[in-house]
Protein backbone atom coordinates (compact mmCIF):
# COMPACT_ATOMS: atom_id res chain seq x y z
CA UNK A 1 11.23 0.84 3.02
CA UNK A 2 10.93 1.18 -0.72
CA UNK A 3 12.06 5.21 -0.23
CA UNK A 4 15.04 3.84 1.60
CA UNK A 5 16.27 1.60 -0.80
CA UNK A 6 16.09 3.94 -3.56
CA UNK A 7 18.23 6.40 -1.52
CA UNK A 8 20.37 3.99 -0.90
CA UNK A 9 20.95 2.65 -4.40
CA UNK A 10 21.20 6.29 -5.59
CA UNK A 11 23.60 6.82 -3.18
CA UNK A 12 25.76 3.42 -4.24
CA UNK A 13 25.51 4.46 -7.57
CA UNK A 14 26.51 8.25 -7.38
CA UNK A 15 29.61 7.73 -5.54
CA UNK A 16 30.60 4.16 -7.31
CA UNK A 17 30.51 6.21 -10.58
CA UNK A 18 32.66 9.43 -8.44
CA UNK A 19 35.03 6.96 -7.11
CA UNK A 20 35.52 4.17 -9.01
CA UNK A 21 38.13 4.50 -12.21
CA UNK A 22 39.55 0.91 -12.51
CA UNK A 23 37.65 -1.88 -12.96
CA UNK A 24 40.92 -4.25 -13.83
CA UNK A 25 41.12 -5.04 -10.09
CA UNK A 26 39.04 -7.36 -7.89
CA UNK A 27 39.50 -5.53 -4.88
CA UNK A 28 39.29 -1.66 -4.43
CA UNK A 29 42.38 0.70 -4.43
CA UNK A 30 43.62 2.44 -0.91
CA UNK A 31 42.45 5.51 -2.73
CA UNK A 32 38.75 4.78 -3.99
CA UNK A 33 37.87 3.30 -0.53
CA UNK A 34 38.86 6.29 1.18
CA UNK A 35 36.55 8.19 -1.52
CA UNK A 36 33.73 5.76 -1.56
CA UNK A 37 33.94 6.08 2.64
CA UNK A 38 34.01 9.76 2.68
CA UNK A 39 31.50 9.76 -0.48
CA UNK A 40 29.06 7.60 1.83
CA UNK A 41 29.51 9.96 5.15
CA UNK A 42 28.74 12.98 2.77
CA UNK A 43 25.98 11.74 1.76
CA UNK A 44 24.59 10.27 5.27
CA UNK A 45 24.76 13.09 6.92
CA UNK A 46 23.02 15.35 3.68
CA UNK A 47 19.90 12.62 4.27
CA UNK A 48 20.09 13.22 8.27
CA UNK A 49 20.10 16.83 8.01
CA UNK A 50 16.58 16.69 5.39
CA UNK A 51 15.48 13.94 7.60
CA UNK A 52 15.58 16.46 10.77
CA UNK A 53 14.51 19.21 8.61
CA UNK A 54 10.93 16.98 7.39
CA UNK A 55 10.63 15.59 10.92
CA UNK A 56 10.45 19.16 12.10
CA UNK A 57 7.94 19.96 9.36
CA UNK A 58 5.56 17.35 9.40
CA UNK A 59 3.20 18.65 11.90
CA UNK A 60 3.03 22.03 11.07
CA UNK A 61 2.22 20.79 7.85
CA UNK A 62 -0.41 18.60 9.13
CA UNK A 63 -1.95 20.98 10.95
CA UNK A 64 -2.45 23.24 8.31
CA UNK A 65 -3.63 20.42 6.43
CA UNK A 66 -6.34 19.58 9.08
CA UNK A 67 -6.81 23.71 9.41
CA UNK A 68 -8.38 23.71 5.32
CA UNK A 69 -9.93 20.88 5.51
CA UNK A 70 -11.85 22.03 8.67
CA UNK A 71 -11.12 19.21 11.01
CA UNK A 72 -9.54 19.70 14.19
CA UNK A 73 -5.84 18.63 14.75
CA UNK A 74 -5.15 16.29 17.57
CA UNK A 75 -2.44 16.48 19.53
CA UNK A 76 0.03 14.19 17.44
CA UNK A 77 -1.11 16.49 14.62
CA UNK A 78 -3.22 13.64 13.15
CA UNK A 79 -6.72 15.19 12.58
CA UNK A 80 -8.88 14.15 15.66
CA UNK A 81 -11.04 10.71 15.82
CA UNK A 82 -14.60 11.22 15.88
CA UNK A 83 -15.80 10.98 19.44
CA UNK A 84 -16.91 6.97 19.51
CA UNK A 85 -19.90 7.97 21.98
CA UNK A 86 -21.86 10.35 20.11
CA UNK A 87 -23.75 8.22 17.54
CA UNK A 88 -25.95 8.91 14.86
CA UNK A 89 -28.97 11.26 16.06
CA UNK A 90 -32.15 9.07 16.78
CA UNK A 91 -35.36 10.15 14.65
């Protein structure tokens, strides 16, 4: 949530400062809504297109993670639970 939100206020900020000229006015001109819209879409589509890019990377990261650390990756890619019926060894 707290990644999101800075996106998002970076993203308010960077095209409010591109679009916005006139601060006289209440209400935005025809002109810097059309550039704050097409500001926004630009910049929604840049974060869905890393988005898809990380989501595709995750577990091939993970895996190598798991790979030098020794531990065997589980099918999700998460390193694999310890198998809850194989205790400690008895003495």
């Amino acid at each position: 949530l707290r990644d999101f939100l800075l996106v998002y206020n970076r993203m308010t900020e960077l095209c409010f400062r591109h679009c916005v000229c006139n601060l006289n006015y209440r209400l935005l001109t025809g002109r810097e809504e059309s550039c704050l819209d097409s500001c926004a879409a630009r910049l929604v589509r840049a974060n869905h297109r890393l988005m898809g890019a990380y989501v595709g990377l995750v577990p091939a990261l993970l895996q190598r993670r798991a790979a030098e650390h020794g531990t065997p990756a589980g099918p999700s890619g998460l390193p694999a639970s310890p198998d809850p019926a194989a205790g400690p060894a008895e003495s």
